[in-house]
C-alpha atoms as a PDB file:
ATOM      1  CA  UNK A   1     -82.415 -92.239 -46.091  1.00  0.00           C
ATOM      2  CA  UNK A   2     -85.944 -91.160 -46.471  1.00  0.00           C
ATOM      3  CA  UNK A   3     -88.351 -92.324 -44.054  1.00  0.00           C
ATOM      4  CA  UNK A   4     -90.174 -93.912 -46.321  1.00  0.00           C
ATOM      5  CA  UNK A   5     -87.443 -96.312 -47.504  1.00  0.00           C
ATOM      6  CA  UNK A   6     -87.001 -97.306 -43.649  1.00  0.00           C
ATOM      7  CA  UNK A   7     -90.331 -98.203 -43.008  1.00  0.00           C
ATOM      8  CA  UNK A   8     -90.010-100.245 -46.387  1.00  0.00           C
ATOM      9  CA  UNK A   9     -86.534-101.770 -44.563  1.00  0.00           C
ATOM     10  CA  UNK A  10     -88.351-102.764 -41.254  1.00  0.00           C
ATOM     11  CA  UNK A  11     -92.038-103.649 -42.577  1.00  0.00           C
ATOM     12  CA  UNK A  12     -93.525-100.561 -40.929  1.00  0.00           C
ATOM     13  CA  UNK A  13     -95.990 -98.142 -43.000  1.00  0.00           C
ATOM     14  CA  UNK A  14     -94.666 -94.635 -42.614  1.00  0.00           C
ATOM     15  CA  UNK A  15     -98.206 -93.603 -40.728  1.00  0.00           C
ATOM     16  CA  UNK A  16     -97.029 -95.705 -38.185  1.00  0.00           C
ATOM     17  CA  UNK A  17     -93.971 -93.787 -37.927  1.00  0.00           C
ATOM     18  CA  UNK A  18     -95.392 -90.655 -37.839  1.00  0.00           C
ATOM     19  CA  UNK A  19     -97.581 -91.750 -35.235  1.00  0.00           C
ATOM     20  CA  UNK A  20     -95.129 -93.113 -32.816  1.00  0.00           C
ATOM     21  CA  UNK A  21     -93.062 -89.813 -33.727  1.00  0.00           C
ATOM     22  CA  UNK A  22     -96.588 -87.418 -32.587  1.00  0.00           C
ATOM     23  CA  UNK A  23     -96.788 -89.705 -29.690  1.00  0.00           C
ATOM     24  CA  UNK A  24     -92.963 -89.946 -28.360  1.00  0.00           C
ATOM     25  CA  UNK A  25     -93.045 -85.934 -29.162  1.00  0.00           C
ATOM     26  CA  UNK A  26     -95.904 -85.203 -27.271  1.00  0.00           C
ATOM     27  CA  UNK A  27     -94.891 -87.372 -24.362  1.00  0.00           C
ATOM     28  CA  UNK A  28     -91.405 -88.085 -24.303  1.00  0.00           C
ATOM     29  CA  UNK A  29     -90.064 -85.943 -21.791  1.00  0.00           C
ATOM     30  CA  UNK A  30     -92.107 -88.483 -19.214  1.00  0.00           C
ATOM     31  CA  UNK A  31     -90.003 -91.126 -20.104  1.00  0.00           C
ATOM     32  CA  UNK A  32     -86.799 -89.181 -18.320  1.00  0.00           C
ATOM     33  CA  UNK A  33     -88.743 -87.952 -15.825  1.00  0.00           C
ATOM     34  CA  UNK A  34     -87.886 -90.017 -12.327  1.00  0.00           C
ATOM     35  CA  UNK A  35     -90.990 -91.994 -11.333  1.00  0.00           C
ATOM     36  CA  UNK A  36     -89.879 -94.528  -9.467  1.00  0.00           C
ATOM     37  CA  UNK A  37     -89.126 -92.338  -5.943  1.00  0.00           C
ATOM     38  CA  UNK A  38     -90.567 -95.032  -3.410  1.00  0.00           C
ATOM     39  CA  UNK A  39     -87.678 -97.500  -5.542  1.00  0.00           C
ATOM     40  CA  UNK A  40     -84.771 -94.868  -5.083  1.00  0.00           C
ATOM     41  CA  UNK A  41     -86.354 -94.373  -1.199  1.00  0.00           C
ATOM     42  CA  UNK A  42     -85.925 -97.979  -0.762  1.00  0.00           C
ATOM     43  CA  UNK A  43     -82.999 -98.262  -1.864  1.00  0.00           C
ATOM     44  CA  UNK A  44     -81.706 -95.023   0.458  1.00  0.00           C
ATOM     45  CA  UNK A  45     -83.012 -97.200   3.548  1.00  0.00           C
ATOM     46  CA  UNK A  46     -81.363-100.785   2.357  1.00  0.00           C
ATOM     47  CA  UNK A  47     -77.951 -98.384   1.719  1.00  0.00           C
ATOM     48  CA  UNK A  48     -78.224 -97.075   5.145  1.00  0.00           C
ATOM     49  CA  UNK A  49     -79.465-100.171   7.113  1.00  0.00           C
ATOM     50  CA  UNK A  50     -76.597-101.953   5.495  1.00  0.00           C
ATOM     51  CA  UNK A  51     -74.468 -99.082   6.601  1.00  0.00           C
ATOM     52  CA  UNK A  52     -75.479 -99.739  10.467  1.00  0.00           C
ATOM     53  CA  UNK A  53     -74.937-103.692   9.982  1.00  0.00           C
ATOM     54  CA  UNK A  54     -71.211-102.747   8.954  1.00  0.00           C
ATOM     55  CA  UNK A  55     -70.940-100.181  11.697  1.00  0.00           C
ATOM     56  CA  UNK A  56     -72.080-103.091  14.459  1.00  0.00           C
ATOM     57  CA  UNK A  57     -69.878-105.977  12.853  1.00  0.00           C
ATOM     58  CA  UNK A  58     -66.979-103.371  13.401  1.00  0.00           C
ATOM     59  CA  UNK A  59     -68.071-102.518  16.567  1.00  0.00           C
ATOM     60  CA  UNK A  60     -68.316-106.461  17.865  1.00  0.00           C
ATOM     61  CA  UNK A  61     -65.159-107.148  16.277  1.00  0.00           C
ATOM     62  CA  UNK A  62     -63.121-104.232  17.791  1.00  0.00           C
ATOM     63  CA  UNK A  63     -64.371-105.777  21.122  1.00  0.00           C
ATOM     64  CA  UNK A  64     -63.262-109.108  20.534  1.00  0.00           C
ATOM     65  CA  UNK A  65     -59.361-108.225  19.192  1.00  0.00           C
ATOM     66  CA  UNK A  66     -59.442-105.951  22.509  1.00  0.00           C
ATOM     67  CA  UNK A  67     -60.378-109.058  24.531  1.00  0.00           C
ATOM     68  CA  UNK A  68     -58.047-111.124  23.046  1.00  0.00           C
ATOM     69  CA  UNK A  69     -55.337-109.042  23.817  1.00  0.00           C
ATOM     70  CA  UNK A  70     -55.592-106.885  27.575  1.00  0.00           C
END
């Protein structure tokens, strides 16, 4: 289907198109690019602070089943 019958389909003029092509061309690649670090850092710290929470609750709890039986 020519572009120009799309644009027809969904209302768009075809300089639009083009436009959002040049544009999406020219700076696409930014969109895959990872920008959100500090988010994937945070999330690294919450995994591993949730980690040591476990690690403790297994801890306390092997020390209570070993008190409850000598």
């Amino acid at each position: 289907m020519p572009i120009s019958g799309l644009c027809d389909e969904l209302g768009h003029q075809p300089t639009v198109f083009y436009r959002w092509q040049k544009e999406f061309f020219e700076n696409g690649a930014a969109a895959f690019q990872q920008r959100g670090r500090p988010d994937h850092q945070r999330e690294q710290e919450r995994i591993a602070h949730l980690g040591k929470k476990i690690q403790t609750k297994d801890e306390v709890l092997a020390e209570l089943m070993a008190s409850m039986w000598p």
